[in-house]
C-alpha atoms as a PDB file:
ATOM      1  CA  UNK A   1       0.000   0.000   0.000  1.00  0.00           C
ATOM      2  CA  UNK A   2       1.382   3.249  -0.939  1.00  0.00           C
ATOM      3  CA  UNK A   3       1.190   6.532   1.934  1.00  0.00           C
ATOM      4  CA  UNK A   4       1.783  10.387   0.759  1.00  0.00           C
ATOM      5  CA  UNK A   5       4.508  10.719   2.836  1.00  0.00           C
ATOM      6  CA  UNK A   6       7.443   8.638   3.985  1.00  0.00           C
ATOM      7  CA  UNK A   7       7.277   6.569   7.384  1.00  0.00           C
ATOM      8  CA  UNK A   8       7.603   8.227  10.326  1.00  0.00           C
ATOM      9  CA  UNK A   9       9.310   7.071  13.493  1.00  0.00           C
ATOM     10  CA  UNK A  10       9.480   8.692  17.122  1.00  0.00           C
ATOM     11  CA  UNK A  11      12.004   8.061  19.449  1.00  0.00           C
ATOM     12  CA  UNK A  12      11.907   8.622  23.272  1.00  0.00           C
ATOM     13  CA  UNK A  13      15.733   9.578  23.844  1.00  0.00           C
ATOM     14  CA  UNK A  14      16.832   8.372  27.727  1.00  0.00           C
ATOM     15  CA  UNK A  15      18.570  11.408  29.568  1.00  0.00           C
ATOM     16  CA  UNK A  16      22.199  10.820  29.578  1.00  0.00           C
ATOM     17  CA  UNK A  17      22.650  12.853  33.051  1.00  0.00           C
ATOM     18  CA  UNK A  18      20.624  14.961  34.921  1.00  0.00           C
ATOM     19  CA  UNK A  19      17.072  16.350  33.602  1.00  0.00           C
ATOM     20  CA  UNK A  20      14.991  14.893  31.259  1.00  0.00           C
ATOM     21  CA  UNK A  21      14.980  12.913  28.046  1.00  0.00           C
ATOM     22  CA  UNK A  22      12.958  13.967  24.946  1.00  0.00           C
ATOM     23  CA  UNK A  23      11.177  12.832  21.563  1.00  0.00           C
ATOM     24  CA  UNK A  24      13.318  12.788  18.628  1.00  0.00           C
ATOM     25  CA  UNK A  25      10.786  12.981  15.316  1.00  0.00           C
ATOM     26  CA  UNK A  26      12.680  12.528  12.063  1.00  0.00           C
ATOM     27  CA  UNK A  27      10.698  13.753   8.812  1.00  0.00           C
ATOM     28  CA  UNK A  28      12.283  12.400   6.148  1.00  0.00           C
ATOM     29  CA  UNK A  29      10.450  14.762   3.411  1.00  0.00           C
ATOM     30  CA  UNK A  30      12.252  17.793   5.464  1.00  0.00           C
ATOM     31  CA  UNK A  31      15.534  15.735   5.658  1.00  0.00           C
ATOM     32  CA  UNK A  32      15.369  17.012   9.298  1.00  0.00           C
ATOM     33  CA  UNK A  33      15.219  15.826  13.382  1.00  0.00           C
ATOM     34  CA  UNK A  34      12.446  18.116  15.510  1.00  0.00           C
ATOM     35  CA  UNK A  35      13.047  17.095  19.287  1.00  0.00           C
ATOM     36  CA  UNK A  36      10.211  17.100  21.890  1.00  0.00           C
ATOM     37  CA  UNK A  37      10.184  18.123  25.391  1.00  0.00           C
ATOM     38  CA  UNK A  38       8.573  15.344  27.114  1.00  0.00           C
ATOM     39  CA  UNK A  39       5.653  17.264  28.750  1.00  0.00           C
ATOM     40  CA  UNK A  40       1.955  17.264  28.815  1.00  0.00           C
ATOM     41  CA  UNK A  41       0.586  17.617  25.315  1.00  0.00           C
ATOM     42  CA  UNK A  42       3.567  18.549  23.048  1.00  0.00           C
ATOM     43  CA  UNK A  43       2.217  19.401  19.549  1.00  0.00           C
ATOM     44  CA  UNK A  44       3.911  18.512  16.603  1.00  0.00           C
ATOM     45  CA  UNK A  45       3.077  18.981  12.727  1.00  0.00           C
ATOM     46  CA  UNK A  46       5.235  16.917  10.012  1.00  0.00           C
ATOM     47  CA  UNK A  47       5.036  15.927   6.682  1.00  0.00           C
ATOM     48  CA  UNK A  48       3.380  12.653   7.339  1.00  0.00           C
ATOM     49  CA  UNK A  49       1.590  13.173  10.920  1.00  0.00           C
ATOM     50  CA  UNK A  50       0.631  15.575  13.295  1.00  0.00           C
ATOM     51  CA  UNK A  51      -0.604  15.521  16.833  1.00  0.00           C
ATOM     52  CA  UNK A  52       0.495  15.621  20.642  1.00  0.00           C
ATOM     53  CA  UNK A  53       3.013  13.623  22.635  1.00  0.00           C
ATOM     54  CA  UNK A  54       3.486  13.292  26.111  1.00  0.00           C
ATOM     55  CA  UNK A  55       5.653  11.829  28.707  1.00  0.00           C
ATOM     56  CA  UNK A  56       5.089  12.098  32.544  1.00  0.00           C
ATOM     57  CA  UNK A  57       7.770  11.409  35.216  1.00  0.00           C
ATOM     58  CA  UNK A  58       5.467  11.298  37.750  1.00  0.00           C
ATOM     59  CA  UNK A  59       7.828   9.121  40.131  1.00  0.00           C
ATOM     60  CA  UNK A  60      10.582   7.021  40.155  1.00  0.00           C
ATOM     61  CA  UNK A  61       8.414   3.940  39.704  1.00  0.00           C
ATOM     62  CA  UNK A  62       5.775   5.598  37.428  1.00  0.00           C
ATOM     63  CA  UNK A  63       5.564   7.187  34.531  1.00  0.00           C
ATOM     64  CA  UNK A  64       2.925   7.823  32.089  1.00  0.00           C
ATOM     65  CA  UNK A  65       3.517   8.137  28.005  1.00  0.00           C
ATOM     66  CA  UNK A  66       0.671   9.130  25.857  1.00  0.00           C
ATOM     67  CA  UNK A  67       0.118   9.718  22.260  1.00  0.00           C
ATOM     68  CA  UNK A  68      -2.821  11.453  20.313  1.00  0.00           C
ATOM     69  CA  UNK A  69      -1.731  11.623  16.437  1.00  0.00           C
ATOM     70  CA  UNK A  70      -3.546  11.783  13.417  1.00  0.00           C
ATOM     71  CA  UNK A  71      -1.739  10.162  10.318  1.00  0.00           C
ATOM     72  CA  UNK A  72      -1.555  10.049   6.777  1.00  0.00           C
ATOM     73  CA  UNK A  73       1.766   7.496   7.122  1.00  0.00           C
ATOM     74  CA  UNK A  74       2.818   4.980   8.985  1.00  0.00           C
ATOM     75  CA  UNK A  75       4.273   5.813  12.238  1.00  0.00           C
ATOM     76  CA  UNK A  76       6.657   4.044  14.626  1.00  0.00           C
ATOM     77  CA  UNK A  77       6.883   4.829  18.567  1.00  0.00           C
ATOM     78  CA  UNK A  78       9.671   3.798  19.748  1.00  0.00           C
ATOM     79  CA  UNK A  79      10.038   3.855  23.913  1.00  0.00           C
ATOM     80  CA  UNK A  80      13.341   2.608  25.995  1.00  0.00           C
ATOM     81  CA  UNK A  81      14.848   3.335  29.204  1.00  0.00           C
ATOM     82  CA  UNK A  82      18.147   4.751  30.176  1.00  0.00           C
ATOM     83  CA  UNK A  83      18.659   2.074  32.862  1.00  0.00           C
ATOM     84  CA  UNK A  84      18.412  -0.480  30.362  1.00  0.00           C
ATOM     85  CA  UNK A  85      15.575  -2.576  32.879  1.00  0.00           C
ATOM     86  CA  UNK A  86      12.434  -3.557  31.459  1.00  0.00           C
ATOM     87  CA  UNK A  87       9.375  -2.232  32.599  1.00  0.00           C
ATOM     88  CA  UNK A  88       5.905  -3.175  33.022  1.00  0.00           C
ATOM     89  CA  UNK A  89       4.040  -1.406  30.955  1.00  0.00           C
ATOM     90  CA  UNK A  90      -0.040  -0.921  30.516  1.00  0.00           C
ATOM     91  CA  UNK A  91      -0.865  -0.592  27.276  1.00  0.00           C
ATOM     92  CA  UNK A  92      -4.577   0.832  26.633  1.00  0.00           C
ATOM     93  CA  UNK A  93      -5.758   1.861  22.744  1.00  0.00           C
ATOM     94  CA  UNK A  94      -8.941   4.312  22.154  1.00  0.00           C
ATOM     95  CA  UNK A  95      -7.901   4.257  18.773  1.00  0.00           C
ATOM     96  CA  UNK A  96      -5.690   3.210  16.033  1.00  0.00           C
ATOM     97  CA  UNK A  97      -4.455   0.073  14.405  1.00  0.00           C
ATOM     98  CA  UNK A  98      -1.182  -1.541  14.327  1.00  0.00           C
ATOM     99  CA  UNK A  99       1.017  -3.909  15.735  1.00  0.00           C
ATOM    100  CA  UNK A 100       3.737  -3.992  18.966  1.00  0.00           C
ATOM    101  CA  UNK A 101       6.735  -5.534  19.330  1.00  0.00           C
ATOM    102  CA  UNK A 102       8.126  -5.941  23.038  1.00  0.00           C
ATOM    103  CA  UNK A 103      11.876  -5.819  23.272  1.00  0.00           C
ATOM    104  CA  UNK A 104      12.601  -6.324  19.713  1.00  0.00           C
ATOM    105  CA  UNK A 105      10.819  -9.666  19.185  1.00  0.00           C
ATOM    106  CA  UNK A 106      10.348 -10.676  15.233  1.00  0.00           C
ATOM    107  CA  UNK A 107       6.153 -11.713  16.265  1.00  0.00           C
ATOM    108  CA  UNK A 108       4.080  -8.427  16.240  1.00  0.00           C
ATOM    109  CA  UNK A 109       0.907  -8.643  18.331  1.00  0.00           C
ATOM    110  CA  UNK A 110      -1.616  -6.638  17.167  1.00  0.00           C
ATOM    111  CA  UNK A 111      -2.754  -2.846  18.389  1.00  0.00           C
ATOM    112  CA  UNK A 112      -6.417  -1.807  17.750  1.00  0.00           C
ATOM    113  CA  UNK A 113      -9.317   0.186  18.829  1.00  0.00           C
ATOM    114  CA  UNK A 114     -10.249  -0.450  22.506  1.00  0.00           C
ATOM    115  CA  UNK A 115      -7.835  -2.859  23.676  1.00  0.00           C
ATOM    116  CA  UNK A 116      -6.042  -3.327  26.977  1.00  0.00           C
ATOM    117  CA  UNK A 117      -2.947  -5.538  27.177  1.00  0.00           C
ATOM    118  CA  UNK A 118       0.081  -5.964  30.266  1.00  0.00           C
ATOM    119  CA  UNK A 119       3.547  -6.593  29.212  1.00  0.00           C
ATOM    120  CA  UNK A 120       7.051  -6.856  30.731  1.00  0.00           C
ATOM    121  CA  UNK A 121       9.326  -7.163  27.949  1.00  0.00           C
ATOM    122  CA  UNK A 122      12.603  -9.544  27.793  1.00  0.00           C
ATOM    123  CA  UNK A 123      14.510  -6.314  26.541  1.00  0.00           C
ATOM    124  CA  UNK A 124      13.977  -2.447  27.756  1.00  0.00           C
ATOM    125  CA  UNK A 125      12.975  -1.119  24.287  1.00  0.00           C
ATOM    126  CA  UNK A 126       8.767  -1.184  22.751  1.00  0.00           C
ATOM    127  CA  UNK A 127       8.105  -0.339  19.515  1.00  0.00           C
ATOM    128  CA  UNK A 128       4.712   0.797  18.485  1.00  0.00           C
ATOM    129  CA  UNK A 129       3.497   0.680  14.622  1.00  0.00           C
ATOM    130  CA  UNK A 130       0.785   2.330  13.601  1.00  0.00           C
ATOM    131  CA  UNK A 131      -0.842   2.440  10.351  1.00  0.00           C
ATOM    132  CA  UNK A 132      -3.181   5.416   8.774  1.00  0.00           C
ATOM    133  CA  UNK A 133      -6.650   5.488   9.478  1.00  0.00           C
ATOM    134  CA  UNK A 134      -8.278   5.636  12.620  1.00  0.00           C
ATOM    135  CA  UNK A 135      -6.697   8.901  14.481  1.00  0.00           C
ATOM    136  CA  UNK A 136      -4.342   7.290  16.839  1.00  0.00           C
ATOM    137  CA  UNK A 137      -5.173   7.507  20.825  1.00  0.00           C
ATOM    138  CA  UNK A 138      -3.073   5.952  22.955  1.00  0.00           C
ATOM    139  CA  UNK A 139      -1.683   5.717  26.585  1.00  0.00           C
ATOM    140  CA  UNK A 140       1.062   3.535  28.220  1.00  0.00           C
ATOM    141  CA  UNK A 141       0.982   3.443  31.912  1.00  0.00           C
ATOM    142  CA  UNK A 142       4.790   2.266  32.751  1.00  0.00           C
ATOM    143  CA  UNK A 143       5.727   0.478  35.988  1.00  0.00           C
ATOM    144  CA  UNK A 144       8.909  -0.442  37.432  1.00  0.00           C
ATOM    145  CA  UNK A 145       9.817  -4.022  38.154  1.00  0.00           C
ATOM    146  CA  UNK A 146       9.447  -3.891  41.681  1.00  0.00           C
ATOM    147  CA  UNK A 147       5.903  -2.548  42.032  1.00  0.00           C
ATOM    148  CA  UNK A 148       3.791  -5.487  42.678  1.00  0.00           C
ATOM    149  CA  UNK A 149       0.805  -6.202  39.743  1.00  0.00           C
ATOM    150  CA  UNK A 150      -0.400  -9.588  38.543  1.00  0.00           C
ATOM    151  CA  UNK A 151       1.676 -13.153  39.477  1.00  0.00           C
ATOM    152  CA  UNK A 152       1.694 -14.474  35.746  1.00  0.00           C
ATOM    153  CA  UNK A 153       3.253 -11.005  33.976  1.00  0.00           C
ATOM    154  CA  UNK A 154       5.442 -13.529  31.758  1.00  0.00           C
ATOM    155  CA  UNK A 155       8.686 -11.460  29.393  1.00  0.00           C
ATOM    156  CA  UNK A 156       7.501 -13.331  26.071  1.00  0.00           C
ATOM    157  CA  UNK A 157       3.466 -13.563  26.089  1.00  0.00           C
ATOM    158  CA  UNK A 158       1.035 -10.247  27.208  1.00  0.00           C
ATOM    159  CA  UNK A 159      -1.976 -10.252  29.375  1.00  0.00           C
ATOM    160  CA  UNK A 160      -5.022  -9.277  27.489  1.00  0.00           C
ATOM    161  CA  UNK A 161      -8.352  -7.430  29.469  1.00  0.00           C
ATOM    162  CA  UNK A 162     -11.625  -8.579  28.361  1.00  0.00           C
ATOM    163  CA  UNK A 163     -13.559  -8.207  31.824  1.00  0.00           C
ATOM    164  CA  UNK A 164     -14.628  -4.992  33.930  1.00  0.00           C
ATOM    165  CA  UNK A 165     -10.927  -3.837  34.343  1.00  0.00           C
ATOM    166  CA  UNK A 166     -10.497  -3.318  30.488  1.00  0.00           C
ATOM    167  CA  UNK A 167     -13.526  -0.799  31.038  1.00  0.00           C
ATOM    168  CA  UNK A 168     -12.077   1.213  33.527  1.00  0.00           C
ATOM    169  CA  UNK A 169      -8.528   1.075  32.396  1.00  0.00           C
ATOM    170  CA  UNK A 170     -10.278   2.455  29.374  1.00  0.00           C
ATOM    171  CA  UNK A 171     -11.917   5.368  31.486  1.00  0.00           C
ATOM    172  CA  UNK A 172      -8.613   6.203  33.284  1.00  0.00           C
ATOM    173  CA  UNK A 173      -6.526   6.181  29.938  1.00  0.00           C
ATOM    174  CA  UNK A 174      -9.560   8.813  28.371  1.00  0.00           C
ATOM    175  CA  UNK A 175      -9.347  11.033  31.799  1.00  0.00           C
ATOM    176  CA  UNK A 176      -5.718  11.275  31.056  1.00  0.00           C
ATOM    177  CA  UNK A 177      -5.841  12.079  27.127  1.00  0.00           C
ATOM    178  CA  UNK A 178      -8.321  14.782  28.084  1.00  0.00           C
ATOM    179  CA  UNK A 179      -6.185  16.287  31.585  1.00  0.00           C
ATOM    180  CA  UNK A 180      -7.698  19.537  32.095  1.00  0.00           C
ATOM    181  CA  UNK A 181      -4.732  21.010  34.321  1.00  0.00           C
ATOM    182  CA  UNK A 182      -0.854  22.201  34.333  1.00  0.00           C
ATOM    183  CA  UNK A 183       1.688  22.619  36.871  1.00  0.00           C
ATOM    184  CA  UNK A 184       1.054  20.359  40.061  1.00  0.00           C
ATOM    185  CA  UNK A 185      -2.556  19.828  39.748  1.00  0.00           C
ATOM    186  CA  UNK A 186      -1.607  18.345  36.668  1.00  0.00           C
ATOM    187  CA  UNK A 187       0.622  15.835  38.649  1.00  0.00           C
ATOM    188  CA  UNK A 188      -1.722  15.314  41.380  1.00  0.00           C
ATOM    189  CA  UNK A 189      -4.227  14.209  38.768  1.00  0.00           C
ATOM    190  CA  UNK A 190      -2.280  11.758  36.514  1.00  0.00           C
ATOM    191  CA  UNK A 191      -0.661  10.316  40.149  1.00  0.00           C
ATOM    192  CA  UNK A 192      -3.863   9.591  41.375  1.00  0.00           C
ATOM    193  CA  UNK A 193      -5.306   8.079  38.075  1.00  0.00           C
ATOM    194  CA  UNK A 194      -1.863   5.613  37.907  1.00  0.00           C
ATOM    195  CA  UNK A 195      -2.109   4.695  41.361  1.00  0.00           C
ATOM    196  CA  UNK A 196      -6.105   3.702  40.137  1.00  0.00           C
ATOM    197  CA  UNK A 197      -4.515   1.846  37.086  1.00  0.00           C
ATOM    198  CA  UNK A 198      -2.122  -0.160  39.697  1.00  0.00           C
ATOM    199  CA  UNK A 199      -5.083  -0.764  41.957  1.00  0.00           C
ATOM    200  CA  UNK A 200      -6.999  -2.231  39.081  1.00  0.00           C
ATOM    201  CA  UNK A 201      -3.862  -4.412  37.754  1.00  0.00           C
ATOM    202  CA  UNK A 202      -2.736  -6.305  41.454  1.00  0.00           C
ATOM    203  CA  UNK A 203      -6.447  -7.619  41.430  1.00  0.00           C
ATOM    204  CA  UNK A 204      -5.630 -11.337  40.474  1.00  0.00           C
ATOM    205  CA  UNK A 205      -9.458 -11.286  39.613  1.00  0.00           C
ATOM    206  CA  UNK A 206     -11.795  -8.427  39.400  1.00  0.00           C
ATOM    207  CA  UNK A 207     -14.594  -8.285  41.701  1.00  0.00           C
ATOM    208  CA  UNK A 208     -17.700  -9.374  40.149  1.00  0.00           C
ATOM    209  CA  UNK A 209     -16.350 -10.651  36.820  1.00  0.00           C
ATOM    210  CA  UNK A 210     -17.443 -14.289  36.212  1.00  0.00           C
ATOM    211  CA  UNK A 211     -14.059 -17.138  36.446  1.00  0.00           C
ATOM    212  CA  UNK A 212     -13.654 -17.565  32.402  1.00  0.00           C
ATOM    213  CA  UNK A 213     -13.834 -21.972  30.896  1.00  0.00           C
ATOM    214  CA  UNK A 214      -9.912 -21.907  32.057  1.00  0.00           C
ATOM    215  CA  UNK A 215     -10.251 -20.568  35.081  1.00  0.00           C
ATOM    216  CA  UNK A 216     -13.440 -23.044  36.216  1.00  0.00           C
ATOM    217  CA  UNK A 217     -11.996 -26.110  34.836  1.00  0.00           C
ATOM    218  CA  UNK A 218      -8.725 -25.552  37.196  1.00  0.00           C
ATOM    219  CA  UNK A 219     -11.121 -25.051  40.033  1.00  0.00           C
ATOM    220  CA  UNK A 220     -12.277 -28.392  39.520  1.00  0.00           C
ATOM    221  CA  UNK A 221      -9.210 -29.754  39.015  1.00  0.00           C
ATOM    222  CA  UNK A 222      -7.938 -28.061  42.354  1.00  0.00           C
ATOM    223  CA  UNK A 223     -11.201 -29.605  44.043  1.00  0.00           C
ATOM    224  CA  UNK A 224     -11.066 -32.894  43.039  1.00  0.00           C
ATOM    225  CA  UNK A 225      -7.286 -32.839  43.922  1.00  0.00           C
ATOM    226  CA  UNK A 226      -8.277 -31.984  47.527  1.00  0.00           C
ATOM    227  CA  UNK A 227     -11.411 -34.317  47.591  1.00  0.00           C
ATOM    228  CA  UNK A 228      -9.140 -37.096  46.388  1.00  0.00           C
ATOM    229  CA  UNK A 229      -6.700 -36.223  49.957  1.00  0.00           C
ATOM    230  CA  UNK A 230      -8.804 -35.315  52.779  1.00  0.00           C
ATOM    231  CA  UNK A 231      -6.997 -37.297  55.087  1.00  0.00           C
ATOM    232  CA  UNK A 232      -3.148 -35.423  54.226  1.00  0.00           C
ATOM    233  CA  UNK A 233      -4.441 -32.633  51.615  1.00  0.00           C
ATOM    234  CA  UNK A 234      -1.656 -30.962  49.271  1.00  0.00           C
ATOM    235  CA  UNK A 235      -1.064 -27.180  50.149  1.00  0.00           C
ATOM    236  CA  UNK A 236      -2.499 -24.645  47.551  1.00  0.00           C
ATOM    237  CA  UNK A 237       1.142 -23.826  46.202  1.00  0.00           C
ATOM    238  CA  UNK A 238       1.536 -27.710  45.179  1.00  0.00           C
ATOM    239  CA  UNK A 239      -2.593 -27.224  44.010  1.00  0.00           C
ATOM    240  CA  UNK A 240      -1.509 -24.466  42.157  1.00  0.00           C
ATOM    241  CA  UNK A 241       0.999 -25.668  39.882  1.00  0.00           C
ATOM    242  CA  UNK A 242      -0.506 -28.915  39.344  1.00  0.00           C
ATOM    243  CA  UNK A 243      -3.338 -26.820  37.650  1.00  0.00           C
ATOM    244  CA  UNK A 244      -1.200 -24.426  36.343  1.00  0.00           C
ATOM    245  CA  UNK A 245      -2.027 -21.241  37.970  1.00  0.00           C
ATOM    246  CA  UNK A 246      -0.175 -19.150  40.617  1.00  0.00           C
ATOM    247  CA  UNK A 247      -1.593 -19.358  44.048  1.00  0.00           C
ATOM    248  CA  UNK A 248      -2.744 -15.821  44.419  1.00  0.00           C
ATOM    249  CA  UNK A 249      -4.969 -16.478  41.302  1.00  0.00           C
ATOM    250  CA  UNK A 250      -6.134 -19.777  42.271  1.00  0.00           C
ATOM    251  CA  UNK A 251      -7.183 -18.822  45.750  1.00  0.00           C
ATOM    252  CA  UNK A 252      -9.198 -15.871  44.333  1.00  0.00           C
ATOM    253  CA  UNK A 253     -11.374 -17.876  41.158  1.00  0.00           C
ATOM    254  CA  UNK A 254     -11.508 -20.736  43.363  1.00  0.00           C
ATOM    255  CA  UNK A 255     -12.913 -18.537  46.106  1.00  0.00           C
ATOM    256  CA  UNK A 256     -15.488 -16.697  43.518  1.00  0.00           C
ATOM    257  CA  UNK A 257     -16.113 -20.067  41.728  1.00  0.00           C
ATOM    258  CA  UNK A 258     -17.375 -22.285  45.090  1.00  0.00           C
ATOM    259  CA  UNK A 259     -18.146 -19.310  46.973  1.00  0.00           C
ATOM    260  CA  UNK A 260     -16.067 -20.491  49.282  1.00  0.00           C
ATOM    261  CA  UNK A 261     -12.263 -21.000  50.326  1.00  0.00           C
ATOM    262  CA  UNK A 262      -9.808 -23.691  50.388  1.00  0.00           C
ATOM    263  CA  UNK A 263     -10.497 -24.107  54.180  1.00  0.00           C
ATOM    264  CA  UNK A 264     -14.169 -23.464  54.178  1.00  0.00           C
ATOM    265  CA  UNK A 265     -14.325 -26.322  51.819  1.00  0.00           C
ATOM    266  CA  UNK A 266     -12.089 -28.656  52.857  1.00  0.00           C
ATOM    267  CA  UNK A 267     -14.098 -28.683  56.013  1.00  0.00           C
ATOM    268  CA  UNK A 268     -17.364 -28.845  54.461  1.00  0.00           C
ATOM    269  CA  UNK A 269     -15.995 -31.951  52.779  1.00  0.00           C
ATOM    270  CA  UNK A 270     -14.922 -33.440  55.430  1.00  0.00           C
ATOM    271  CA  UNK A 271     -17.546 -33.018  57.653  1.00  0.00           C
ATOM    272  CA  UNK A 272     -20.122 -34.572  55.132  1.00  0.00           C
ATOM    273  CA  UNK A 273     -17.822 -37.644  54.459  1.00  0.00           C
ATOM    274  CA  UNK A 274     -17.431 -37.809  58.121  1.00  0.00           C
ATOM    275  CA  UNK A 275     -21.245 -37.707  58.412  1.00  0.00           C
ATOM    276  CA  UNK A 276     -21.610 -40.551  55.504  1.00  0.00           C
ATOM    277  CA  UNK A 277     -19.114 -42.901  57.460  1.00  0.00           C
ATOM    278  CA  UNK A 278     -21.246 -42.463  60.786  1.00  0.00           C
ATOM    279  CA  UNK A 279     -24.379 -43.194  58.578  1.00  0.00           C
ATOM    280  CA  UNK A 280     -22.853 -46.547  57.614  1.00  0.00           C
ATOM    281  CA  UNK A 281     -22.074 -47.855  61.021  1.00  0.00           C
ATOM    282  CA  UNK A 282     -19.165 -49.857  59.882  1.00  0.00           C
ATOM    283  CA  UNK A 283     -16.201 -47.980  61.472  1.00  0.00           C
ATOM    284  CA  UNK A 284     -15.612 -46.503  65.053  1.00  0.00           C
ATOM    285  CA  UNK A 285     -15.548 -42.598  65.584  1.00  0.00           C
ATOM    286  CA  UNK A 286     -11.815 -42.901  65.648  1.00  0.00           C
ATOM    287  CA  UNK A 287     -10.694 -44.043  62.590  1.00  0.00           C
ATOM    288  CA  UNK A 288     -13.339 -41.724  61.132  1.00  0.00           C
ATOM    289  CA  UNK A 289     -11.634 -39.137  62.453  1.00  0.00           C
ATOM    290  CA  UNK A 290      -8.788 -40.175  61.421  1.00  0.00           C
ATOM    291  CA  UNK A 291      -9.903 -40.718  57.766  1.00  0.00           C
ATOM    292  CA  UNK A 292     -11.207 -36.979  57.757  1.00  0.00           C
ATOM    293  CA  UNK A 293      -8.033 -35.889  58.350  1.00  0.00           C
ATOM    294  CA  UNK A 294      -8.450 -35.270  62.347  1.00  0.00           C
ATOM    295  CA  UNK A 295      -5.563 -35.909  64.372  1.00  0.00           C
ATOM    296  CA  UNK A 296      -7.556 -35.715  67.482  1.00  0.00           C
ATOM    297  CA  UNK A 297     -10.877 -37.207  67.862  1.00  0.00           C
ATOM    298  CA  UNK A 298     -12.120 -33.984  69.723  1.00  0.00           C
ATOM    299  CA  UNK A 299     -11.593 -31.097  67.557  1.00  0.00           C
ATOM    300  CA  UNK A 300     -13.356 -34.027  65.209  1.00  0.00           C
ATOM    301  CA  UNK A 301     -16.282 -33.877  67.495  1.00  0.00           C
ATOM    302  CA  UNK A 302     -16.402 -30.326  68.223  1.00  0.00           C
ATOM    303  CA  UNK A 303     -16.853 -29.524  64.596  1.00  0.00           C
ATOM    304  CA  UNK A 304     -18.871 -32.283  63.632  1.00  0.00           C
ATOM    305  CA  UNK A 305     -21.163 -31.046  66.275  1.00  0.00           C
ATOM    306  CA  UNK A 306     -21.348 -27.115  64.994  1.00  0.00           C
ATOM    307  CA  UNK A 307     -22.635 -28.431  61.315  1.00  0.00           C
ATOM    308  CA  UNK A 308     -24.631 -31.010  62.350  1.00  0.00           C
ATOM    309  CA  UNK A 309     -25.922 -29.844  65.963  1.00  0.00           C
ATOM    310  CA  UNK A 310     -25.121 -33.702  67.845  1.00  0.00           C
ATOM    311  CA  UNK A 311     -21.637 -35.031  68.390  1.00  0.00           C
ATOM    312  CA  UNK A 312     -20.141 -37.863  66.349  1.00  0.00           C
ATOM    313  CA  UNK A 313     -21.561 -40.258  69.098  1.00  0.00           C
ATOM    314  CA  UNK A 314     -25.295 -39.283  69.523  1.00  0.00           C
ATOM    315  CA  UNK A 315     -25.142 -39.377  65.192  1.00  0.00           C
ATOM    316  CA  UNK A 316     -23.523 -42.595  65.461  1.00  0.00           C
ATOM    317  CA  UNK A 317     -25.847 -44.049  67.709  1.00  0.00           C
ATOM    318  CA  UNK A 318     -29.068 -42.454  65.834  1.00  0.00           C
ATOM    319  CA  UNK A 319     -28.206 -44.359  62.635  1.00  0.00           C
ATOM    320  CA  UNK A 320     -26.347 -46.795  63.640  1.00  0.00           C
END
């Protein structure tokens, strides 16, 4: 496909020292480098594009990079860090279509309208392609490696938002594009809405979005595993990778999936079985105990008798 203009590409240039770094925009029909402050809605008008960038230190684990452009060629944002550590970065897209690549990889995944994606890259540099059409609206909310978001952040594969944090990660990202002040309102603002975007990202699972197929189908893997071990169940760490999920996660779907925990249901479980091994008569209260996983027969009796209202004995002795 042929563009009017040549491609464009913008370049976020480290500092070297003290202060800060900039955007370097080459326009090859002017055979010429403009460089950008990065602050809060720097315009720019080239041969191929024109727009607003901006760039927000806001701390020394946060910064924000946005990117409102309208094109008539294709453009390439190209972010890295002096430090050389890759960061975690929040991508959200109101608009636009294209492709990323994190940290140089040769497989693009692709950028388009109204989609929210979590990366840590294997290498500090992101490059962002954009093609023409749809004006380009775009925010990256950048973390350092030590601020604590989601367990399964993996260097090679990105986590994509489908649920109710896509929506408001969406809502923050607009608020941003659309920042009505300057000077230190202007930080207070953007601070606020990246400590939202954080809050939103450490949720292993957002509150009141349904477990998806995967997600269910490891809960009843993780149930049947404990089912299958009343007596000496596995911990939720060994649960966890046997299903393939990090324990954080697990314990949250499993927790919205049974609407209950680990420990509420373990008990539950073993309460009933206990109460189905009474019903038979065939074994004494002891080894039932025992088989429930009860070390001592009266902590067995004292919760048998809070679910059920009569100790093991008077049950025993009622169906027996």
């Amino acid at each position: 496909m042929q563009y009017p203009g040549a491609p464009l590409e913008v370049t976020f240039m480290p500092p070297q020292g003290e202060g800060d770094g900039c955007w370097a925009m080459t326009d090859p029909e002017q055979d010429g480098t403009v460089t950008l402050d990065p602050m809060i809605r720097v315009p720019f008008s080239l041969t191929g594009a024109e727009g607003r960038l901006g760039l927000f230190e806001l701390s020394p684990q946060f910064k924000i990079a946005t990117a409102e452009v309208t094109l008539n060629t294709p453009l390439t944002i190209v972010g890295s860090d002096a430090d050389g550590v890759p960061k975690q970065t929040c991508l959200v897209t109101l608009g636009g279509h294209g492709r990323v690549r994190y940290g140089g990889q040769r497989v693009a995944q692709p950028l388009s309208d109204r989609r929210v994606s979590l990366y840590r890259p294997p290498a500090p540099e992101t490059r962002l392609e954009f093609e023409p059409g749809a004006r380009v609206r775009v925010a990256a909310f950048i973390f350092d490696p030590d601020v604590p978001l989601v367990d399964e952040l993996h260097p090679l594969r990105a986590v994509e938002y489908t649920d109710a944090r896509c929506t408001i990660l969406q809502r923050i990202t607009a608020e941003v594009l659309t920042c009505p002040y300057v000077g230190e309102a202007q930080r207070l603002f953007l601070q606020s809405r990246m400590l939202e975007a954080q809050a939103v990202l450490t949720q292993g699972e957002f509150a009141g979005a349904p477990p998806s197929g995967r997600d269910r189908a490891c809960c009843e893997r993780a149930r049947e595993m404990l089912l299958d071990n009343l007596e000496a169940p596995p911990g939720l760490t060994t649960i966890a990778v046997a299903v393939g999920m990090s324990p954080s996660r697990l314990k949250a779907v499993f927790k919205r999936h049974f609407g209950k925990s680990f420990t509420e249901l373990l008990l539950e479980e073993r309460l009933e079985r206990a109460r189905f091994l009474l019903e038979t008569g065939e074994m004494r209260i002891e080894e039932i105990a025992w088989r429930c996983g009860y070390a001592h027969v009266s902590n067995f009796s004292r919760a048998f008798t809070q679910r059920f209202g009569l100790p093991p004995t008077r049950w025993l002795g009622r169906h027996g």
